[in-house]
C-alpha atoms as a PDB file:
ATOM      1  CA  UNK A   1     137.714  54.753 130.858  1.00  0.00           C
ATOM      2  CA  UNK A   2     138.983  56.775 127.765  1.00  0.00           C
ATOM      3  CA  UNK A   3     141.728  55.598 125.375  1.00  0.00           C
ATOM      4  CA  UNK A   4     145.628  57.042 126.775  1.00  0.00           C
ATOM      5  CA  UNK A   5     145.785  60.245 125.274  1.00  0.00           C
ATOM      6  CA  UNK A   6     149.613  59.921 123.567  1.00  0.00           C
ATOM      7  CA  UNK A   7     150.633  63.509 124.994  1.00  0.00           C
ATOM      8  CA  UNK A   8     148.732  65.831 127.400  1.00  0.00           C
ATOM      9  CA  UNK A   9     151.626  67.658 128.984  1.00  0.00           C
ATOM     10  CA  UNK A  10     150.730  70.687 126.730  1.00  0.00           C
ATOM     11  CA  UNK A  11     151.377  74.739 127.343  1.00  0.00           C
ATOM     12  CA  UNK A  12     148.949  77.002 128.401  1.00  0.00           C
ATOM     13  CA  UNK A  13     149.835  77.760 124.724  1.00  0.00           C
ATOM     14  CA  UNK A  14     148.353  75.020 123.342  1.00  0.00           C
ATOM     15  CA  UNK A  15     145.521  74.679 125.753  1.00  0.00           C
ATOM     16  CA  UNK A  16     144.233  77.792 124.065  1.00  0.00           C
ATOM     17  CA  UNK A  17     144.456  76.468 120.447  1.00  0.00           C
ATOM     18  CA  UNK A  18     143.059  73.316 121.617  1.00  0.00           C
ATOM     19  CA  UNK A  19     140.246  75.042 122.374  1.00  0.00           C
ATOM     20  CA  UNK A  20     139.805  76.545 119.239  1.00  0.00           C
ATOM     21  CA  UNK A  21     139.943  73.556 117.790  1.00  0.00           C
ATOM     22  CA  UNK A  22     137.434  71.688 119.979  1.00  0.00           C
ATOM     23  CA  UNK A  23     134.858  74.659 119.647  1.00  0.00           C
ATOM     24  CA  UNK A  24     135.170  75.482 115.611  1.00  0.00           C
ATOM     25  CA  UNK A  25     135.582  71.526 114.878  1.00  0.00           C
ATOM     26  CA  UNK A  26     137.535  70.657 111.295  1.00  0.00           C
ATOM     27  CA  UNK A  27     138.590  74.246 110.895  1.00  0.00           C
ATOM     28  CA  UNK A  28     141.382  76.339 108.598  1.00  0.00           C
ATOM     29  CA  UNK A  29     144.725  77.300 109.519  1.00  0.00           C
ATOM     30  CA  UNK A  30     143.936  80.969 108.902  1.00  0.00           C
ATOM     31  CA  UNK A  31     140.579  80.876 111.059  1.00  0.00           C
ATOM     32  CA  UNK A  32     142.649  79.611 114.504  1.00  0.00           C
ATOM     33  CA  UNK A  33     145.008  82.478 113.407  1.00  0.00           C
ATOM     34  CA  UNK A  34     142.255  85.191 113.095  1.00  0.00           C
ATOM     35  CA  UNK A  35     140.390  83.124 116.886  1.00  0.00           C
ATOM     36  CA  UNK A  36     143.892  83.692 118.405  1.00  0.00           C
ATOM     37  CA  UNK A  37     145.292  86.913 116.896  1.00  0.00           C
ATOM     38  CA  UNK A  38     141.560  88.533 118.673  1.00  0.00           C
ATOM     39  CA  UNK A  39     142.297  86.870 122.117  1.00  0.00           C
ATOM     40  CA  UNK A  40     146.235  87.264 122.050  1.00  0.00           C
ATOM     41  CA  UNK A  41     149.200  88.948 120.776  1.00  0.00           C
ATOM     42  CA  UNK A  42     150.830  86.062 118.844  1.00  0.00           C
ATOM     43  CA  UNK A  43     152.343  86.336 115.733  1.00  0.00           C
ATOM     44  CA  UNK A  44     151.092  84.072 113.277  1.00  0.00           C
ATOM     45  CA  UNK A  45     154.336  81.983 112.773  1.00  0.00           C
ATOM     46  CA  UNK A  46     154.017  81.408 116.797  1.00  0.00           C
ATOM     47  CA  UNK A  47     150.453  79.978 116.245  1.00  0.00           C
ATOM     48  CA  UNK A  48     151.701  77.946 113.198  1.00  0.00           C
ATOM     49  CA  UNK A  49     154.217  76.584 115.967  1.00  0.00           C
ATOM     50  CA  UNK A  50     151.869  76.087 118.404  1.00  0.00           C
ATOM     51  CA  UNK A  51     150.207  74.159 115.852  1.00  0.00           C
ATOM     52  CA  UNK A  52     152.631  71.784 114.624  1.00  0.00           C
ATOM     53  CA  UNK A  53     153.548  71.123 118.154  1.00  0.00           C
ATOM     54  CA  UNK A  54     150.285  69.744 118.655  1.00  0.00           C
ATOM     55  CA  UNK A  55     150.039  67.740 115.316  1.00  0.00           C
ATOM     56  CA  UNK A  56     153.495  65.951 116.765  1.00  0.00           C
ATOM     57  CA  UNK A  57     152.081  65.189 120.215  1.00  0.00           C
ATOM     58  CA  UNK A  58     149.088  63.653 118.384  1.00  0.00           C
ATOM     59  CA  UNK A  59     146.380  65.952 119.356  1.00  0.00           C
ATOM     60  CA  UNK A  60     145.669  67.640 115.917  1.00  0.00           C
ATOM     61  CA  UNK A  61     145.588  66.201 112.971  1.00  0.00           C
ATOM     62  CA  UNK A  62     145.853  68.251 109.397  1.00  0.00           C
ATOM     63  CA  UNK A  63     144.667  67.212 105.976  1.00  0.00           C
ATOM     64  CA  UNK A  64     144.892  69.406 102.823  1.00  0.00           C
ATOM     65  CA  UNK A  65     141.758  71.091 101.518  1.00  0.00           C
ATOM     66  CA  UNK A  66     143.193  72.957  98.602  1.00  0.00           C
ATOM     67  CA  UNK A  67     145.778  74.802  99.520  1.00  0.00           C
ATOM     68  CA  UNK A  68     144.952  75.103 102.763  1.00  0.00           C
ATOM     69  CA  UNK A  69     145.055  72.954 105.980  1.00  0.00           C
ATOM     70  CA  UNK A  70     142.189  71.619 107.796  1.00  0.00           C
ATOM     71  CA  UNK A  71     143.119  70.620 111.797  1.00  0.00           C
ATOM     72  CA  UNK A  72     140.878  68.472 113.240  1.00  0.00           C
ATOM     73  CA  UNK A  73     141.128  67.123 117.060  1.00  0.00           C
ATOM     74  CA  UNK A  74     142.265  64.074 118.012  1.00  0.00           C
ATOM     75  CA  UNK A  75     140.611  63.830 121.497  1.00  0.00           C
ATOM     76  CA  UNK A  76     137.411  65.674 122.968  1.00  0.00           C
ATOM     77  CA  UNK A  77     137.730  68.471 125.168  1.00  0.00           C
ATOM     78  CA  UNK A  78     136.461  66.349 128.263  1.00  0.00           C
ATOM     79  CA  UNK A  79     138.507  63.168 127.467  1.00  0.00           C
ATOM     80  CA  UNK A  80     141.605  65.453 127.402  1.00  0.00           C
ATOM     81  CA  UNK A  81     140.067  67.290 130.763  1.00  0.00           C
ATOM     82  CA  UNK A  82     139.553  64.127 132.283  1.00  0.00           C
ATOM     83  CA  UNK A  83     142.963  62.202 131.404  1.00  0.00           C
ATOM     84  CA  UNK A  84     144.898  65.612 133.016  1.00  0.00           C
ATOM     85  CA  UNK A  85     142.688  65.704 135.772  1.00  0.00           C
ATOM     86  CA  UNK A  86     142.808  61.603 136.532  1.00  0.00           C
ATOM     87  CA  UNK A  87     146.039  61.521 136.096  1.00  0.00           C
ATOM     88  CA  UNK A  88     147.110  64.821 138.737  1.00  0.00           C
ATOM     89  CA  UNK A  89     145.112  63.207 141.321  1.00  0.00           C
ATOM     90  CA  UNK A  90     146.827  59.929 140.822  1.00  0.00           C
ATOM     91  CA  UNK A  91     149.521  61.860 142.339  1.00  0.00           C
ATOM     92  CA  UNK A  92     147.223  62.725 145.785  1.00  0.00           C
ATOM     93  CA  UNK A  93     146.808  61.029 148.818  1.00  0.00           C
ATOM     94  CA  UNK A  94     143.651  59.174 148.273  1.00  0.00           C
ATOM     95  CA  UNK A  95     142.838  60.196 151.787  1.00  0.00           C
ATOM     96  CA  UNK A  96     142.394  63.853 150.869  1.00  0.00           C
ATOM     97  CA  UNK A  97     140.496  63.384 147.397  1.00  0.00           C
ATOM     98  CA  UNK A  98     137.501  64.108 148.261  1.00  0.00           C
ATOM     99  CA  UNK A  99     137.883  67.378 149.944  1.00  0.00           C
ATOM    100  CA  UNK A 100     140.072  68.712 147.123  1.00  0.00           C
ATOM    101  CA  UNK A 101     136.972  68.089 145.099  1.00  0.00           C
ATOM    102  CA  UNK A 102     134.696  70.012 147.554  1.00  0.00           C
ATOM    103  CA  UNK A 103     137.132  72.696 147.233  1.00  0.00           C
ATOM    104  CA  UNK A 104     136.911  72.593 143.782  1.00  0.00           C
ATOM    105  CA  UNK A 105     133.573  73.200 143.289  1.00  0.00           C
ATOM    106  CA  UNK A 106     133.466  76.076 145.801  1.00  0.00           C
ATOM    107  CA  UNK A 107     135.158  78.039 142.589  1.00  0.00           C
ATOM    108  CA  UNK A 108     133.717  76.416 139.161  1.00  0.00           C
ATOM    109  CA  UNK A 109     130.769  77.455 137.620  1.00  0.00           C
ATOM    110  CA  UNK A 110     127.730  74.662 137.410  1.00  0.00           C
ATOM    111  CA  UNK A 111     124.521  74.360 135.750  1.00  0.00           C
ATOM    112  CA  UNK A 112     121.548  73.088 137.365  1.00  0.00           C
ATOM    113  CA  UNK A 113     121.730  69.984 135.113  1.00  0.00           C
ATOM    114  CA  UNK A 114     125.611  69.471 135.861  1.00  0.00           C
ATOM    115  CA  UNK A 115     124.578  69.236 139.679  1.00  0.00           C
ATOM    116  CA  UNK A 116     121.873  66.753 138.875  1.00  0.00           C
ATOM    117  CA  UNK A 117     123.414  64.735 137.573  1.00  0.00           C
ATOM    118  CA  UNK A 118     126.424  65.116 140.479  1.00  0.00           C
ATOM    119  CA  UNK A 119     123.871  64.407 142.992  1.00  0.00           C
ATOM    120  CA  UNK A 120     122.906  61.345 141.235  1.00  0.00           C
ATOM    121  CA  UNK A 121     126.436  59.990 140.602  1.00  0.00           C
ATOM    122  CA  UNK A 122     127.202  60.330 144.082  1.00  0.00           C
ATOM    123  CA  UNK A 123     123.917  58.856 145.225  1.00  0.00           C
ATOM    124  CA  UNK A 124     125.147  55.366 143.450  1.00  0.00           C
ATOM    125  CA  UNK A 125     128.805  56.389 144.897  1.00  0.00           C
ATOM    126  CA  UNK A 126     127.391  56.025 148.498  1.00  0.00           C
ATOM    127  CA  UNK A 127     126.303  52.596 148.054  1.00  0.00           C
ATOM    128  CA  UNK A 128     129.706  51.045 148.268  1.00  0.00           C
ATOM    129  CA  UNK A 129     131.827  54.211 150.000  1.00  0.00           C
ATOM    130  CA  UNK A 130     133.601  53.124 152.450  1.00  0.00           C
ATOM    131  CA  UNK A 131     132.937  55.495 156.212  1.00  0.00           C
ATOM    132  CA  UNK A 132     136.811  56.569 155.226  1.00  0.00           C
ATOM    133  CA  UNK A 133     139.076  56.432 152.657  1.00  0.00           C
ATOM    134  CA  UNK A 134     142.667  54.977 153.564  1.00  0.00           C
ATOM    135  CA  UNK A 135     146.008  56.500 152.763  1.00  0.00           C
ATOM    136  CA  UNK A 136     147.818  55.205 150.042  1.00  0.00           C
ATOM    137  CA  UNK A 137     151.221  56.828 150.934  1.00  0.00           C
ATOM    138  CA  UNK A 138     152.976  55.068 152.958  1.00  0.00           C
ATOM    139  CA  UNK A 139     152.265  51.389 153.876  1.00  0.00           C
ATOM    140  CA  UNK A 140     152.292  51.496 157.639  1.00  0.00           C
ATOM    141  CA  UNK A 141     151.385  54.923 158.338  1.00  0.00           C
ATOM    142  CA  UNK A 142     148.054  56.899 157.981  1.00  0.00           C
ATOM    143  CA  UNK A 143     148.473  61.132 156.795  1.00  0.00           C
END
């Protein structure tokens, strides 16, 4: 399991300079500007906001290269992907997990290497699945 992630309720906001960030790596201030000024109308000061928000929920981190700023990610892309992800489903009948996830990947793109190695995680899954999952929302009553 990954380390607690100290803040991932972010903005849609910040989910887009986050992934700036994660694919530029250590990168300048002005180069998430000019990233984000081509894919939205944002002012630079609302950038530099979105910025600092995410240096205070310990996501970025800054260090001076001159006189500019270098932001560097705190987390990967999939360790922030998975903590969201783990910890929405936490809030789902355990009962109805899987099918949300066959859902799910009715409408995401996959490679052929992605499913691969799906099929093979699964393939250890089935070992120890149980032939149904329980409910875990109420104790004396099944969904």
């Amino acid at each position: 399991m990954t380390e607690k992630i100290k803040e991932h309720n972010i903005s849609e906001a910040e989910w887009e300079v986050m992934r700036i960030v994660w694919t530029l790596g250590a990168t300048h201030t002005g180069d998430i500007i000019k990233q984000l000024q081509a894919k939205k109308d944002w002012s630079e000061s609302t950038i530099k906001t979105l910025m600092g928000r995410l240096v205070k929920k310990g996501l970025l981190k800054t260090r001076k290269d001159g006189r500019r700023f270098v932001y560097t990610a705190t987390v990967t892309e999939n360790q922030m992907m998975v903590q969201v992800t783990t910890e929405m489903m936490s809030h789902m009948c355990d009962m109805h997990k899987g099918q949300m996830l066959i859902e799910i990947l009715h409408g995401i793109p996959l490679s052929q290497d992605d499913i691969a190695i799906m099929e093979q995680e699964l393939a250890q899954k089935a070992k120890t699945a149980p032939k149904m999952v329980d409910c875990n929302c109420l104790s004396v009553h099944d969904c």
